[in-house]
Protein backbone atom coordinates (compact mmCIF):
# COMPACT_ATOMS: atom_id res chain seq x y z
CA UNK A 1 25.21 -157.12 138.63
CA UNK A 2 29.19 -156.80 138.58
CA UNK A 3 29.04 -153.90 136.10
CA UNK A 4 26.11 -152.15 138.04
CA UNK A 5 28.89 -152.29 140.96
CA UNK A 6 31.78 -151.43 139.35
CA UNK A 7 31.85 -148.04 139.76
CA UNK A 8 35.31 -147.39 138.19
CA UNK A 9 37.20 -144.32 140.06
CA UNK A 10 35.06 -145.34 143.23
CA UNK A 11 34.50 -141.48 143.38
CA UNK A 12 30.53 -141.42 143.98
CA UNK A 13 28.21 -139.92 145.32
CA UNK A 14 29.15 -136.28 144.98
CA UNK A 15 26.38 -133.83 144.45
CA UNK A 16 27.45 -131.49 141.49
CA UNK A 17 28.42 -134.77 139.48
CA UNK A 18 24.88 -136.29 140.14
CA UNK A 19 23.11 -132.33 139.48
CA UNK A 20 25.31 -132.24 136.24
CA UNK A 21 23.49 -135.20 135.13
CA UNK A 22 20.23 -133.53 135.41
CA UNK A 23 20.77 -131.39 132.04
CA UNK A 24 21.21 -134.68 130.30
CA UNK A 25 18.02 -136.30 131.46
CA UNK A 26 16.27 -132.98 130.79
CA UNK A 27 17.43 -133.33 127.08
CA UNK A 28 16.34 -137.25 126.91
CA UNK A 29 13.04 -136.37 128.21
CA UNK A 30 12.12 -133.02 126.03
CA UNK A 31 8.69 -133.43 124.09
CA UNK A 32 6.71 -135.89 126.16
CA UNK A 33 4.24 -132.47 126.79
CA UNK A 34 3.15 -133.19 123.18
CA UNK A 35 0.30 -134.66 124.10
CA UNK A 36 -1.04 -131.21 125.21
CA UNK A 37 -0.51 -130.44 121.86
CA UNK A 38 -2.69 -132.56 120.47
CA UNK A 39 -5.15 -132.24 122.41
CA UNK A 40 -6.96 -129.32 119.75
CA UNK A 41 -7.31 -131.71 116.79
CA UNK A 42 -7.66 -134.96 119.29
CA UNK A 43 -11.06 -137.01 118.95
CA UNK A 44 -12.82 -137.11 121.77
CA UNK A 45 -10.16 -135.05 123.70
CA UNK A 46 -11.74 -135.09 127.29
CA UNK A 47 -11.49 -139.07 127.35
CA UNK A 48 -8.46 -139.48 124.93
CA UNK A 49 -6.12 -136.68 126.14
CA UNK A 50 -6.23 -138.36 130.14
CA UNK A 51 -5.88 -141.86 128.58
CA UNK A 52 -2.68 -140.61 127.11
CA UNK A 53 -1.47 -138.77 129.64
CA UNK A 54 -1.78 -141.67 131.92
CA UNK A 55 0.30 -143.64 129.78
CA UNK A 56 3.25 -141.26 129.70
CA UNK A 57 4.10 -142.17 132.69
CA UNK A 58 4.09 -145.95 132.51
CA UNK A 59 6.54 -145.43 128.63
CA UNK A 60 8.55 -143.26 131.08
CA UNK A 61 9.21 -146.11 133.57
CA UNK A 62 9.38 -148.65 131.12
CA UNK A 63 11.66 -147.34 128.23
CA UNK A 64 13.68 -144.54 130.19
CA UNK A 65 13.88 -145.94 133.97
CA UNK A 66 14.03 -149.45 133.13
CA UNK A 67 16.35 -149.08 129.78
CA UNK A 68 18.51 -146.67 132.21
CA UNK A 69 19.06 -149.74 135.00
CA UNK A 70 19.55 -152.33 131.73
CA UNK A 71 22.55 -150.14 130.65
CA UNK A 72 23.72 -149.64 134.60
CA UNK A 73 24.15 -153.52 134.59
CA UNK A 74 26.17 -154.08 131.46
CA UNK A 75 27.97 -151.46 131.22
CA UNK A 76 30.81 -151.01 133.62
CA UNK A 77 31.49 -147.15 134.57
CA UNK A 78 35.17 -147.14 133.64
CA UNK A 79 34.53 -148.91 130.49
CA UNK A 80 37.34 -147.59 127.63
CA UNK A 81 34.70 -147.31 125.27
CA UNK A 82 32.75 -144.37 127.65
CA UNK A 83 35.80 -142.75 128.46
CA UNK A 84 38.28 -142.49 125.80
CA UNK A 85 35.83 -143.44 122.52
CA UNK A 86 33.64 -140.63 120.67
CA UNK A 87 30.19 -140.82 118.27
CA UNK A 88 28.13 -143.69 117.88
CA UNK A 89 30.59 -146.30 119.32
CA UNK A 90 31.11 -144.38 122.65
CA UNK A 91 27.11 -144.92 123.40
CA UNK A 92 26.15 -147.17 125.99
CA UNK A 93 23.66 -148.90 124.01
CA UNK A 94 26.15 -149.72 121.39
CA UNK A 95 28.63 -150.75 124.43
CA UNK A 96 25.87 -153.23 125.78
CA UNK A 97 25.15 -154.68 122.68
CA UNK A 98 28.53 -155.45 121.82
CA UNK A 99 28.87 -157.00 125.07
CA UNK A 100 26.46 -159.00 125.17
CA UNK A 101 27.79 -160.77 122.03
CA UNK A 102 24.93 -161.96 120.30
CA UNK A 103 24.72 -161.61 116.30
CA UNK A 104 21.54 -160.51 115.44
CA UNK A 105 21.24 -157.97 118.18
CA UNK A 106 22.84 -154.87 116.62
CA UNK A 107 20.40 -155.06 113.48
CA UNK A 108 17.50 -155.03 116.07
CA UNK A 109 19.00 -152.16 118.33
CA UNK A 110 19.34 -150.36 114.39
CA UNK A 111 15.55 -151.02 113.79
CA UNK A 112 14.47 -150.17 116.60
CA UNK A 113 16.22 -146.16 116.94
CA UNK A 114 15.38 -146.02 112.92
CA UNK A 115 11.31 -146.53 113.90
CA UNK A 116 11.89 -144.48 116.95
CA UNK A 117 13.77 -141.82 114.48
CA UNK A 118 11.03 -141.77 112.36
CA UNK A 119 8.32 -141.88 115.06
CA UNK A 120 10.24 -139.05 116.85
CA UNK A 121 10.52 -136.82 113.67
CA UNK A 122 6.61 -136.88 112.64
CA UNK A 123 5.79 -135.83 116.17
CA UNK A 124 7.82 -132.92 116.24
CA UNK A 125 6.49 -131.96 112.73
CA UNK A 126 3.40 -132.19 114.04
CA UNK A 127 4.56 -130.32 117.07
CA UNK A 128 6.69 -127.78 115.62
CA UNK A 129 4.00 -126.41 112.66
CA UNK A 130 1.00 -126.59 115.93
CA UNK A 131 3.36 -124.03 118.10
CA UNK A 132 3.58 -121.92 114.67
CA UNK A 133 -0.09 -121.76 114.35
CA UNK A 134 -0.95 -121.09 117.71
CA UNK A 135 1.28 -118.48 117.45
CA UNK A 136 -0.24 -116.83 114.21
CA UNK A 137 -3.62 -117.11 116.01
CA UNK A 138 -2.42 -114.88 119.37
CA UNK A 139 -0.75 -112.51 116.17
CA UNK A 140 2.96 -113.55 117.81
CA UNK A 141 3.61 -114.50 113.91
CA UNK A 142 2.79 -113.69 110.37
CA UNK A 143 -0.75 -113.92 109.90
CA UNK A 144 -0.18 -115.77 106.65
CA UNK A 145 0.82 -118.88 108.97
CA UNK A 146 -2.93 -119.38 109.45
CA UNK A 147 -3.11 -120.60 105.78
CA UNK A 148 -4.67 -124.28 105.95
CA UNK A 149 -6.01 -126.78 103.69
CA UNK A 150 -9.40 -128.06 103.08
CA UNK A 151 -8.39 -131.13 105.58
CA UNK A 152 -7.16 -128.37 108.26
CA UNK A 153 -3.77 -128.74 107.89
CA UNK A 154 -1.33 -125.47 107.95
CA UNK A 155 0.48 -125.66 104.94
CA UNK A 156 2.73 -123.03 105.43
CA UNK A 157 3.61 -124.17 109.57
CA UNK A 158 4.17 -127.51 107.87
CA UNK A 159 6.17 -126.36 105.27
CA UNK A 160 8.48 -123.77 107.36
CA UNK A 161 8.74 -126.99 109.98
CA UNK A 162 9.88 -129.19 107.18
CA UNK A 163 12.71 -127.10 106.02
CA UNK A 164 14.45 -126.97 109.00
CA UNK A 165 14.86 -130.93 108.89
CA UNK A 166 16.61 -130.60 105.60
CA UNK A 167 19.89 -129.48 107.31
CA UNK A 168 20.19 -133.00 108.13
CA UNK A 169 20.92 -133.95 104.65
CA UNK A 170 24.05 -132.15 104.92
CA UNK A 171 25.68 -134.62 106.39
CA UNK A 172 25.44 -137.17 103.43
CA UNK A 173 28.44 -135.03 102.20
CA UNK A 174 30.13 -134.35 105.92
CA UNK A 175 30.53 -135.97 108.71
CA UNK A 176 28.21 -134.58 111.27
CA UNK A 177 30.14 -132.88 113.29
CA UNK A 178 31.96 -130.98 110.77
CA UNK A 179 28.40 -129.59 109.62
CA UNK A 180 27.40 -128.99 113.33
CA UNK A 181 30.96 -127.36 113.01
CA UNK A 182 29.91 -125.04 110.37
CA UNK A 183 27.44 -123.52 112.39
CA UNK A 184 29.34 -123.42 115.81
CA UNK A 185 32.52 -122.44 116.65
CA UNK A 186 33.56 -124.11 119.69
CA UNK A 187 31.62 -127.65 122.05
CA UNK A 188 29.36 -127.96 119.14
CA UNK A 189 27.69 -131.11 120.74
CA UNK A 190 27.41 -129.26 124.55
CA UNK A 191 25.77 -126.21 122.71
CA UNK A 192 23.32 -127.94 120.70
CA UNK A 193 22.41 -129.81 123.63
CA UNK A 194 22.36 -127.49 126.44
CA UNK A 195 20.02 -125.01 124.32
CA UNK A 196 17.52 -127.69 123.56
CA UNK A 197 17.69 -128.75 127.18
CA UNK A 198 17.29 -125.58 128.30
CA UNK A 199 14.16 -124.32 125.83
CA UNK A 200 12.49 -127.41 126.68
CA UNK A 201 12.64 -126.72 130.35
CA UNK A 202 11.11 -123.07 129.90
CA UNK A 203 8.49 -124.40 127.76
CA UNK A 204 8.19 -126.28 131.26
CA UNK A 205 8.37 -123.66 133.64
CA UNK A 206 5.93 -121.24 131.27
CA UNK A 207 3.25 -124.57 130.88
CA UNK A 208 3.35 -125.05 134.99
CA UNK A 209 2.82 -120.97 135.44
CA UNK A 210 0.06 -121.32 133.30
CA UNK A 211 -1.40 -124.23 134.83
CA UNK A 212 -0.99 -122.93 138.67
CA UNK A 213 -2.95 -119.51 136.82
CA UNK A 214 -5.57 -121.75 135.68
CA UNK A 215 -6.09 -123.24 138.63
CA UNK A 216 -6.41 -119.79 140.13
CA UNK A 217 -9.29 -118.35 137.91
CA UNK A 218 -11.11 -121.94 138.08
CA UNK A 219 -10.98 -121.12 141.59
CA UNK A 220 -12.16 -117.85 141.74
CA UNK A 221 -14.63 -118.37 139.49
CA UNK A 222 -16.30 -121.44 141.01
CA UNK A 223 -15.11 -124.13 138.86
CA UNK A 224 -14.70 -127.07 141.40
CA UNK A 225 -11.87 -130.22 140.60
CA UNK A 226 -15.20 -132.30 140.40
CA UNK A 227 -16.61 -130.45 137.81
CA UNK A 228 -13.37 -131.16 135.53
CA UNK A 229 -12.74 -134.29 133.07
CA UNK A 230 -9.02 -135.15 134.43
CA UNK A 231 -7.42 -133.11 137.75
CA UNK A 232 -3.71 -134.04 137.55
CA UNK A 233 -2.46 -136.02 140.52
CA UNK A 234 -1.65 -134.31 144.16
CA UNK A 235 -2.40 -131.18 142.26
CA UNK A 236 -0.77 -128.63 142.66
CA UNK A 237 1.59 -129.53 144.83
CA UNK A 238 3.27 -131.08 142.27
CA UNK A 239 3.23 -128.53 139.64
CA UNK A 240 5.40 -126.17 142.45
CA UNK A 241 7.97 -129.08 143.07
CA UNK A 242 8.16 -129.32 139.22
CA UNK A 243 8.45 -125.52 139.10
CA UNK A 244 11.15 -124.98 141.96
CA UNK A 245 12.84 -128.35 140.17
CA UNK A 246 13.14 -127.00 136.95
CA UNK A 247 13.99 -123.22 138.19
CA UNK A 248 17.19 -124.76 139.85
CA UNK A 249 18.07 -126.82 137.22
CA UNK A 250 17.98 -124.01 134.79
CA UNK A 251 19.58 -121.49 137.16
CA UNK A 252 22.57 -123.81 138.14
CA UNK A 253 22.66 -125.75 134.94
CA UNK A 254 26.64 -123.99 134.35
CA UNK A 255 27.72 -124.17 137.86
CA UNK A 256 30.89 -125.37 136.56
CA UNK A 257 32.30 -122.62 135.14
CA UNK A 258 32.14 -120.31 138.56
CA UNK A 259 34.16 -122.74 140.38
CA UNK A 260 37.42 -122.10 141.53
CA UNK A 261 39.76 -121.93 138.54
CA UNK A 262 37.40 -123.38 136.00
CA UNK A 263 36.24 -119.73 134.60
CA UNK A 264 35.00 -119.91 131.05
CA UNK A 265 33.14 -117.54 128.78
CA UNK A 266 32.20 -119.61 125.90
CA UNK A 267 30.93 -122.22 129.16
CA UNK A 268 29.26 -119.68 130.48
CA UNK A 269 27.14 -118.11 127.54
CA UNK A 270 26.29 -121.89 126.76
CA UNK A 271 24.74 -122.26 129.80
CA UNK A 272 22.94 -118.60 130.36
CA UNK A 273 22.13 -117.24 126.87
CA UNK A 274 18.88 -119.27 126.82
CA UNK A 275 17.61 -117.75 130.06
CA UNK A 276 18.45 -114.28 128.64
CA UNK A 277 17.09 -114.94 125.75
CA UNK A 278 13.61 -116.09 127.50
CA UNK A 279 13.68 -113.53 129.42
CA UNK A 280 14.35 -110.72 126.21
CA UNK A 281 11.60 -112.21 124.62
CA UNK A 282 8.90 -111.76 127.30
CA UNK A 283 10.03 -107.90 128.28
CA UNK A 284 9.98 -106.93 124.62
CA UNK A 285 6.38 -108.64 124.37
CA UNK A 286 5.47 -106.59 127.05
CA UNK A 287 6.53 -103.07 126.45
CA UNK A 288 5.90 -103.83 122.46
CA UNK A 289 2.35 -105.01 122.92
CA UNK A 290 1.89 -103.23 126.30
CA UNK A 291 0.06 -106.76 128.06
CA UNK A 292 -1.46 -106.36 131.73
CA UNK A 293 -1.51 -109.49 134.02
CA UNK A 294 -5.01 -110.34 133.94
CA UNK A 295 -6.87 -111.07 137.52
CA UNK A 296 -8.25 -114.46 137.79
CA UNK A 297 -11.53 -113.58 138.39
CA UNK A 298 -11.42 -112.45 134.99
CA UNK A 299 -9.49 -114.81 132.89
CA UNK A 300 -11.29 -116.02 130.12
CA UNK A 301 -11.35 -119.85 130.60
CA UNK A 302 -14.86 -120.30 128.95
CA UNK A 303 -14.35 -119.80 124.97
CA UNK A 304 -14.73 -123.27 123.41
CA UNK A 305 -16.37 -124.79 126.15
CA UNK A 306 -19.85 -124.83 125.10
CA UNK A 307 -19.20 -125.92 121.64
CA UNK A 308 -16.89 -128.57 123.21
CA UNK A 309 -19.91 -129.64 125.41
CA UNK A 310 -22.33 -129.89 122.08
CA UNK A 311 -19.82 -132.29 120.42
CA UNK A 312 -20.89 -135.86 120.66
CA UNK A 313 -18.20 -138.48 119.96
CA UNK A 314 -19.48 -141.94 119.12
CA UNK A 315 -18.26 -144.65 121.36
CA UNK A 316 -15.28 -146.99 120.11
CA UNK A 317 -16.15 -150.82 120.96
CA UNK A 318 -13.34 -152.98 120.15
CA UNK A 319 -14.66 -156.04 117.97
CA UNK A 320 -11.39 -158.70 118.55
CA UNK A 321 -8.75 -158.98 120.44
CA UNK A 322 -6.53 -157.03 118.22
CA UNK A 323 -8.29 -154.23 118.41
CA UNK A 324 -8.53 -154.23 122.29
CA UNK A 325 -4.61 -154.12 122.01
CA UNK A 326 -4.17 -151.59 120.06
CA UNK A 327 -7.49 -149.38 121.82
CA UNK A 328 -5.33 -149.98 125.35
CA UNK A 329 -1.87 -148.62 123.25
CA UNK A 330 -3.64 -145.77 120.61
C-alpha cells in the first residue's frame, strides 16, 4: 500500500485535476453499448441481450475498477517512468510489471492485450459495418450498403469497415506517431483521443434521449414495466444522472484552455469541434429531410414485435460442467 499512498507532489484533491480525468475514463470505457448492437442478429435476444447486459457491469468492476486499484498500489504517482517517459514504457501496466520483477510476467501482460487486441478489433467490425447498415436502412447512407450475403452478412459495411483498419499497417514502415503525424498537425495523441472520447459520449447522450422517449410512448400508450422482458435498474432516474453526467463532461471537457493565461486555439477546437460537429449534423438532417418530433402517443414502437413474439427459441441445457462455464460467460 506505500505506492497507493505516495501521492508524489502531495497536491490532491483538486477538482479540475480529478474532472480532467473524466475524458480519459470516457475513452477507456467507449463500446461497452455494443451489446445493443447485437441485439438484431442475437439468438434468443429477450433472454440473451439482459444476460449480457448484466454482465457488463460485473467485467466493469472486475477488469476496469479492480485493474485501476492494482495499478494505484504499484505504481507510485511521481514515478519517473509516468512523468518524464513516453509510448509503451510510460504505461502503468508496463511500470507495474517491471516492478514487480518477475520473468515470465511481461510475455503474459503481451498475451493478454494481443487477445484483447484481437477481441477488441472483431467487435468493432462487427460494430462499425451494423451502424453502416442501420444507417442504409433509415436512407442516412447509400442504399447499396444494404447489399448482404446469403448468410446475412453486409458485404459492403464489412468491407468499407475493414479498410479503415488498414491504416494501421502503416506503421510497419513508421513509427506510429509519425503516421498519426501525417494526418495531424499538432497533440496528435490528445486529438485522436479527445474525438473518440467525445463521439462515444454523444452516441451516449443520443442512446439515453432515445431511451427516456421510449419510455415516454410505452407510457402513453399503455405499455406497463411488467409487461417488458428487462426494465433497466432505478429506471429512469438513472438514465437523467447519466444524461446530465455526460452533458457536463462533454460541455467542460476543454475547461483548460479558458483559464487565466492558458488560452489556446488548437486546445480549444480539440475539445469543441465534436460538439459542433454533432450538432451540424442533426440541423442539416433536419432542414434537409424536413423531420417533425413525433408525439409519443404516436411513436411507432410496435414493428417487429409480433414476429418477435412468433419466434420460438429452443432451450440451451448445458450437458457437463464445461458447458455450464462457458453458458454462465457466452
Amino acid at each position: 500500500m506505500k505506492a497507493y499512498h505516495n501521492t508524489g507532489n502531495k497536491n490532491t484533491g483538486r477538482f479540475l485535476g480529478v474532472f480532467s480525468t473524466l475524458v480519459n475514463a470516457a475513452f477507456s470505457y467507449g463500446g461497452v453499448e455494443m451489446v445493443a448492437v447485437a441485439a438484431g442478429e442475437a439468438e434468443n435476444p429477450r433472454k440473451n441481450i439482459p444476460k449480457a447486459v448484466r454482465r457488463v457491469f460485473w467485467r466493469i468492476l472486475f477488469f476496469y475498477v479492480l485493474g485501476s486499484l492494482a495499478i494505484g498500489v504499484t505504481v507510485p504517482a511521481d514515478d519517473e517512468r509516468l512523468t518524464n517517459g513516453g509510448g509503451a514504457r510510460a504505461s502503468p501496466w508496463v511500470i507495474a510489471v517491471s516492478r514487480a520483477g518477475i520473468p515470465v510476467l511481461p510475455h503474459i501482460i503481451n498475451a493478454v492485450i494481443l487477445t484483447s487486441a484481437s477481441s477488441s478489433g472483431n467487435a468493432f467490425l462487427f460494430t462499425g459495418s451494423r451502424y453502416l447498415f442501420a444507417l442504409a436502412q433509415n436512407r442516412q447512407a447509400p442504399r447499396f450498403l444494404l447489399k448482404c450475403t446469403k448468410a446475412g452478412v453486409p458485404i459492403y459495411c464489412v468491407l468499407i469497415t475493414c479498410s479503415i483498419g488498414l491504416l494501421t499497417y502503416m506503421t510497419v514502415a513508421s513509427s506510429a506517431s509519425t503516421v498519426f503525424g501525417w494526418f495531424l498537425t499538432a497533440s496528435y495523441f490528445a486529438l485522436s483521443r479527445t474525438l473518440t472520447t467525445i463521439t462515444s459520449l454523444f452516441t451516449w447522450v443520443s442512446a439515453l434521449i432515445a431511451f427516456l422517449g421510449f419510455r415516454k410512448a410505452c407510457r402513453a400508450q399503455g405499455v406497463q414495466d411488467s409487461d417488458k422482458p428487462f426494465v433497466a435498474i432505478w429506471a429512469p432516474y438513472t438514465a437523467w444522472i447519466a444524461l446530465v453526467f455526460f452533458s457536463i463532461i462533454i460541455l467542460f471537457n476543454g475547461w483548460e484552455v479558458f483559464t487565466r493565461g492558458s488560452w489556446d486555439v488548437e486546445g480549444f477546437v480539440t475539445a469543441y469541434i465534436m460538439v459542433a460537429t454533432y450538432f451540424a449534423f442533426y440541423a442539416f438532417w433536419r432542414v434537409f429531410k424536413r423531420t417533425k418530433f413525433v408525439k409519443p402517443a404516436e411513436a411507432d414502437i410496435w414493428t417487429g414485435k409480433a414476429a418477435l413474439d412468433a419466434e420460438i427459441w429452443p432451450e440451451q441445457i448445458p450437458k457437463n460442467v464445461m458447458e455450464k462455464i462457458w453458458f454462465w460467460i457466452a
